[in-house]
Protein backbone atom coordinates (compact mmCIF):
# COMPACT_ATOMS: atom_id res chain seq x y z
CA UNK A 1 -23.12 199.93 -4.68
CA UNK A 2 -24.58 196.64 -2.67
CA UNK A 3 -25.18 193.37 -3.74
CA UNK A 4 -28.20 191.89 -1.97
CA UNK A 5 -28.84 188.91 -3.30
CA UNK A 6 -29.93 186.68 -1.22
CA UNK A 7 -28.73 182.91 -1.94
CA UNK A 8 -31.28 179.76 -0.47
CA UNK A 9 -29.36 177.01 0.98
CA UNK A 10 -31.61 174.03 1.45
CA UNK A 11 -31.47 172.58 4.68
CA UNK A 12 -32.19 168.90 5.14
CA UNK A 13 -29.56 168.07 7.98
CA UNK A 14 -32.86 168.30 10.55
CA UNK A 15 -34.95 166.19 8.21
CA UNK A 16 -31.72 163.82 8.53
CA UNK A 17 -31.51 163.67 11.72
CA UNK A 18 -35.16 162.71 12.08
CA UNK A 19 -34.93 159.76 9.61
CA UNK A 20 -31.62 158.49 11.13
CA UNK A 21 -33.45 158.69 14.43
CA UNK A 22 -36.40 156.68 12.71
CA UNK A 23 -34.08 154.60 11.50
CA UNK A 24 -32.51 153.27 15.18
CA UNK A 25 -35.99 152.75 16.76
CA UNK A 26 -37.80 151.27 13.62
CA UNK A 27 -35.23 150.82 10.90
CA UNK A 28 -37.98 150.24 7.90
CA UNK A 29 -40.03 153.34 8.94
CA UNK A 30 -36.84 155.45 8.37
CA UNK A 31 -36.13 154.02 4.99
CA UNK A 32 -39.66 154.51 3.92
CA UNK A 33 -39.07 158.07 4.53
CA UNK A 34 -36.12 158.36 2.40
CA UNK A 35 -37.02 156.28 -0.44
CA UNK A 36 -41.32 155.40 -0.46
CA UNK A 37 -41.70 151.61 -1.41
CA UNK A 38 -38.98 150.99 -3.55
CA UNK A 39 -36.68 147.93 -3.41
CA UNK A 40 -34.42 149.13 -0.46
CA UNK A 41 -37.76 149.48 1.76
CA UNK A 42 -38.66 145.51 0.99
CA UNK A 43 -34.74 144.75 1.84
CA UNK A 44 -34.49 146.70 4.75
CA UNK A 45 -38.16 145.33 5.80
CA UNK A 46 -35.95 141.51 5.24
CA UNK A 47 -33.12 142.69 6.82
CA UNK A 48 -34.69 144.05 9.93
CA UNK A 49 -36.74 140.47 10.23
CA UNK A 50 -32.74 138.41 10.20
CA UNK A 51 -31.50 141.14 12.58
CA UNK A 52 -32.21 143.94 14.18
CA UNK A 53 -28.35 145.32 13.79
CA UNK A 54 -28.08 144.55 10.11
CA UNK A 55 -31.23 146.48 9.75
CA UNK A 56 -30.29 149.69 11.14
CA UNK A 57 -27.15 149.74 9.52
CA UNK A 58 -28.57 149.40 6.11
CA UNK A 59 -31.27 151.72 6.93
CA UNK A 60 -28.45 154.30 7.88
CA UNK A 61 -26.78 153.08 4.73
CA UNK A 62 -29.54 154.48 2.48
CA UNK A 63 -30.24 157.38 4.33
CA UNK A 64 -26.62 158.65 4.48
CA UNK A 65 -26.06 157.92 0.82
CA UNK A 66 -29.27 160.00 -0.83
């Protein structure tokens, strides 16, 4: 006797990939993605205005952690 069960695996790696790639070119666009207009959009909006650098990273930052 089979088993066919079939198991879905959601696969967000690609939609990943797209943010993080957001994220280098226009670091507040790819934490809008992630998160909508919460707090760590306004931030990252802040932090992109200081520096470019400490933009991205925090915009990786929030991306990688969720």
């Amino acid at each position: 006797m089979s088993n066919n069960q079939t198991t879905i695996v959601k696969d967000e790696g690609g939609a990943d990939f797209v943010r993080i790639l957001f994220s280098v070119l226009l670091p507040p666009l790819g934490v809008f993605l992630q998160v909508g207009l919460s707090g760590a959009f306004w931030i990252n909006i802040l932090l992109t205005l200081l520096g470019y650098i400490p933009g991205i990273i925090h915009a990786v930052w929030i991306i990688a952690r969720r």
